[in-house]
Protein backbone atom coordinates (compact mmCIF):
# COMPACT_ATOMS: atom_id res chain seq x y z
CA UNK A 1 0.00 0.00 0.00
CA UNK A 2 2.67 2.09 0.64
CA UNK A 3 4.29 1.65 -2.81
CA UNK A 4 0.89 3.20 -4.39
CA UNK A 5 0.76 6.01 -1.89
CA UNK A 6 4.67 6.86 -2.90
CA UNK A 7 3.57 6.75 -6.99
CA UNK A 8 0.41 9.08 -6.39
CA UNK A 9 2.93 11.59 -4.41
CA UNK A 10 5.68 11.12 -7.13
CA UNK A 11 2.70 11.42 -9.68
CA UNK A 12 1.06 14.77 -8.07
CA UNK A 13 4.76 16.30 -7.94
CA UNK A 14 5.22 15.88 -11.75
CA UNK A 15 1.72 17.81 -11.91
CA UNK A 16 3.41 20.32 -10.05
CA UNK A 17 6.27 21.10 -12.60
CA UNK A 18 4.02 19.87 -15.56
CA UNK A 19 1.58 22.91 -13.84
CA UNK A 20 4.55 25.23 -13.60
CA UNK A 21 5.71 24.93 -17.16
CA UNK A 22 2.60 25.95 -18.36
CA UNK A 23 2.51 28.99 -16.19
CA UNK A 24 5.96 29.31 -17.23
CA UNK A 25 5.55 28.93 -20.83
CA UNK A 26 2.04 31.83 -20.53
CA UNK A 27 4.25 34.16 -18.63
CA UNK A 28 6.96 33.96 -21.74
CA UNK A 29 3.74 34.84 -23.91
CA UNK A 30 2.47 37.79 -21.61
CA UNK A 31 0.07 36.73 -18.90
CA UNK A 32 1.22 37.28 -15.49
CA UNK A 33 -1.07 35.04 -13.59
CA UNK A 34 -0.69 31.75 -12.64
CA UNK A 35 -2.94 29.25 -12.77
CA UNK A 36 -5.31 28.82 -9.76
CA UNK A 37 -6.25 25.05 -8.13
CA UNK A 38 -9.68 25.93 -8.41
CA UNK A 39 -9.44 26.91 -11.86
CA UNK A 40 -7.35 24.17 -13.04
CA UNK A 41 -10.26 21.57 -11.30
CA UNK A 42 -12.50 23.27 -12.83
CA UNK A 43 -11.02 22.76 -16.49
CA UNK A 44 -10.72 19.22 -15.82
CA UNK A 45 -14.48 18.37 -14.18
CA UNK A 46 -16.16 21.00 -12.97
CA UNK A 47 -18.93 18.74 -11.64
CA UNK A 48 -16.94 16.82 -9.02
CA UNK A 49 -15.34 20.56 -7.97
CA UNK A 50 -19.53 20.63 -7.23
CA UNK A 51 -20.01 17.63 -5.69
CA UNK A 52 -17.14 18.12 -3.77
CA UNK A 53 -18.38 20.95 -1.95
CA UNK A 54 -21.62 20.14 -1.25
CA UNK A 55 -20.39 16.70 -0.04
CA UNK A 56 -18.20 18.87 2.27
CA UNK A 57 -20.76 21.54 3.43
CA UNK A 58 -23.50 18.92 3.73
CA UNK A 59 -22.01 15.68 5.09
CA UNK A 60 -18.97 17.11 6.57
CA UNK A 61 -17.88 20.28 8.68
CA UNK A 62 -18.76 23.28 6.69
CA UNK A 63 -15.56 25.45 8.01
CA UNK A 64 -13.84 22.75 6.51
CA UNK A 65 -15.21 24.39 3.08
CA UNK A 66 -15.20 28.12 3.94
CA UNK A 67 -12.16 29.21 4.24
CA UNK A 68 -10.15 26.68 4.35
CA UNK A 69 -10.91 25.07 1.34
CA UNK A 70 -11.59 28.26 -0.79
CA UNK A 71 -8.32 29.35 0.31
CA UNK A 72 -6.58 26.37 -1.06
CA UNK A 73 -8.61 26.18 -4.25
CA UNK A 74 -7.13 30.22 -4.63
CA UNK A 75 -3.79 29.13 -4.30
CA UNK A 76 -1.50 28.02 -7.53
CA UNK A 77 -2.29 24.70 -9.03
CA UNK A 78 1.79 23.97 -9.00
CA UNK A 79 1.96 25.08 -5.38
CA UNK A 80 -0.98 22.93 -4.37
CA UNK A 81 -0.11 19.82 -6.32
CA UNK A 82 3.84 19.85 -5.56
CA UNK A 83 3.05 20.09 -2.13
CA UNK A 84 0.09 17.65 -1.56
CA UNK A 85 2.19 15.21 -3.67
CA UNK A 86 5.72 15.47 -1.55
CA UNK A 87 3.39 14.79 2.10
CA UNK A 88 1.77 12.07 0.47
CA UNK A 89 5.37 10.69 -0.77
CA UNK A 90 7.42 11.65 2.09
CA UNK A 91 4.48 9.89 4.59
CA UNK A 92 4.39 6.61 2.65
CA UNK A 93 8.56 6.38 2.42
CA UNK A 94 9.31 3.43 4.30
């Protein structure tokens, strides 16, 4: 189990520089803002950023949502990701 846990870490810190890059790559072409986690989940599936927070506010602690998700979600993607993935990684090491 640990082995998995280690791979989705590794995996959400190559999101992080894949995530940078991109920011990277639209600052060389003029835009000086950087990609948001909220925005980037809700390019991918904007329906489970939904579900997400109503399973949150509803079923689980609704501070939990607002601020501390919403803060998060305002943060950059890269920032998020890279460090998300290195606590999951560095908790599953053996």
């Amino acid at each position: 189990m640990g082995t998995l846990f280690r791979l989705i870490g590794w995996i959400l810190m190559g999101a992080a520089l894949a995530m940078l890059a991109i920011d990277g790559w639209a600052w060389l072409g003029g835009s000086r803002k950087l990609t948001g986690m909220g925005e980037l989940w809700r390019r991918l599936d904007a329906d489970s950023l939904g579900a997400a927070q109503e399973l949150i506010q509803r079923y689980l602690f609704p501070w939990l949502w607002d601020p501390m998700g919403l803060w998060t979600l305002a943060q950059p993607a890269a920032v998020v990701l890279g460090v998300l993935g290195f606590a999951i990684a560095f908790l599953a090491r053996r």
